[in-house]
Protein backbone atom coordinates (compact mmCIF):
# COMPACT_ATOMS: atom_id res chain seq x y z
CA UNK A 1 -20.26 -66.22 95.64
CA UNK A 2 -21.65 -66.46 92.40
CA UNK A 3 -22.59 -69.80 90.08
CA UNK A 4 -23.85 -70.16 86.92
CA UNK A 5 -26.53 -72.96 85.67
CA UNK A 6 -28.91 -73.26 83.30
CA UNK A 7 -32.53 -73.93 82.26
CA UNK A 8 -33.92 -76.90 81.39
CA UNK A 9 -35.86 -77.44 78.53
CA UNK A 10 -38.89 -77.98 81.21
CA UNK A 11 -38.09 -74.99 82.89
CA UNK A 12 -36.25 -76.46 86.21
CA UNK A 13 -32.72 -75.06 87.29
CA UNK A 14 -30.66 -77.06 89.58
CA UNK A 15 -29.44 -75.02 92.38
CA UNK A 16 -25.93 -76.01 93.11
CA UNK A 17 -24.84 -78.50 95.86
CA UNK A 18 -23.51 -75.20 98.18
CA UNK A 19 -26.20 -73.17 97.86
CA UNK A 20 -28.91 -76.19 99.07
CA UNK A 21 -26.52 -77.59 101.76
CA UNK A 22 -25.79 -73.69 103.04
CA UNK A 23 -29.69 -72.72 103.03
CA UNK A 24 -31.11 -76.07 103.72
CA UNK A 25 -32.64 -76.30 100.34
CA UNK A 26 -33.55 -80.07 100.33
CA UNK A 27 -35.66 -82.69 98.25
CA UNK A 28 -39.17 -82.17 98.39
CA UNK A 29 -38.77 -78.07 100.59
CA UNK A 30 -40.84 -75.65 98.52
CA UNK A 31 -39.36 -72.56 97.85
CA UNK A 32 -40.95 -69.20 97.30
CA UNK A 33 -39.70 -67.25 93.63
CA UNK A 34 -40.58 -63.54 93.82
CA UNK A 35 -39.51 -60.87 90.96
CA UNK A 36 -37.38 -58.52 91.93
CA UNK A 37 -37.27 -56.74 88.64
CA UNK A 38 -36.77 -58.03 84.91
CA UNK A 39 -33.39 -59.41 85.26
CA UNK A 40 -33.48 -60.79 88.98
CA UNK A 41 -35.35 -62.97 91.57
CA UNK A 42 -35.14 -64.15 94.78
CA UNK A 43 -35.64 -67.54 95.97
CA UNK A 44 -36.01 -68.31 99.64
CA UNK A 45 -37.20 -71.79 101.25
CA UNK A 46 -40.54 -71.80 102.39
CA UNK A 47 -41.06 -71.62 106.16
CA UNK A 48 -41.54 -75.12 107.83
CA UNK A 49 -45.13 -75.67 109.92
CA UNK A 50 -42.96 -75.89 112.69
CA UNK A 51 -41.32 -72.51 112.01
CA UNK A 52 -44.74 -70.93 111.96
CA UNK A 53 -46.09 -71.84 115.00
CA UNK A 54 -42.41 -70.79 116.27
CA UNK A 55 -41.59 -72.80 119.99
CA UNK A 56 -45.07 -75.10 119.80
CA UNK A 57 -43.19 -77.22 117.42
CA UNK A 58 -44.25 -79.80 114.78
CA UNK A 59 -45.55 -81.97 117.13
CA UNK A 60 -48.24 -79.19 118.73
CA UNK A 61 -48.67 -78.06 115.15
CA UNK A 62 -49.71 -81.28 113.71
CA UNK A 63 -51.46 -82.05 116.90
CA UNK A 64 -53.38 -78.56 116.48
CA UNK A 65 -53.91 -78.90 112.84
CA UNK A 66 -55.85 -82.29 113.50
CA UNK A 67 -57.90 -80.76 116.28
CA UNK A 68 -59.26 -77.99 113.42
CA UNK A 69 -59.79 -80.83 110.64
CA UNK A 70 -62.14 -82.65 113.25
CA UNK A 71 -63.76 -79.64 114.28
CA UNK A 72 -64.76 -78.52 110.43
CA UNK A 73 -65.80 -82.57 109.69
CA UNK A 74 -68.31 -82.59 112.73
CA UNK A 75 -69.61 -78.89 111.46
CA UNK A 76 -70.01 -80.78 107.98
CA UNK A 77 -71.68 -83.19 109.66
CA UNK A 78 -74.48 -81.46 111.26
CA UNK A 79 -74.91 -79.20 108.31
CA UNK A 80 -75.57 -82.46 106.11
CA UNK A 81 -77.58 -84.02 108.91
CA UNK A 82 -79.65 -80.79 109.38
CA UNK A 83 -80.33 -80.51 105.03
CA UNK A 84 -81.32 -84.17 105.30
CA UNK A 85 -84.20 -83.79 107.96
CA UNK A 86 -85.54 -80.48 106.17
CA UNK A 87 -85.49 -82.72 103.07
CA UNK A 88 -88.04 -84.91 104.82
C-alpha cells in the first residue's frame, strides 16, 4: 500500500483516511517522526499513558500520577516553609 500527499506550505501532511483509521492515528494522538535516512521516516503513534503502565490502566495511571503531583507540592511546601523561617 502506498499513497501519495503533499506538504503544506506550513509544513503539515495529511495522512490519509486508511492509514489513521488502520493505525489509530486520531485528532489530537501525538506521533513520534524519526529519520531513517535522507529520503525516509517513520512515523508511529505515541504510546497512550495507559499503554505504559500496561494492565494498571488509565484509571490507576491517572490515579498514580496525582498521588506523585501531591507528593512533589507538599515537598515544595516544606522547602518554602523551611527558607521562610531561616529568613527570620
Amino acid at each position: 500500500m502506498e499513497f501519495k500527499t503533499r506538504i503544506s506550505t506550513k509544513g503539515q501532511i495529511v495522512i490519509p483516511k486508511e492509514i489513521r483509521e488502520k493505525y489509530g492515528f486520531r485528532k489530537g494522538v501525538e506521533v513520534i517522526i524519526k529519520p531513517l535516512d535522507e529520503t525516509r521516516l517513520i512515523i508511529k503513534r505515541a504510546p497512550r499513558l495507559s499503554e505504559l503502565f500496561g494492565f494498571l490502566g488509565e484509571a490507576k495511571a491517572t490515579e498514580m500520577l496525582l498521588e506523585e503531583r501531591k507528593k512533589e507540592i507538599e515537598i515544595e511546601e516544606e522547602r518554602i516553609s523551611e527558607l521562610e523561617h531561616r529568613g527570620k
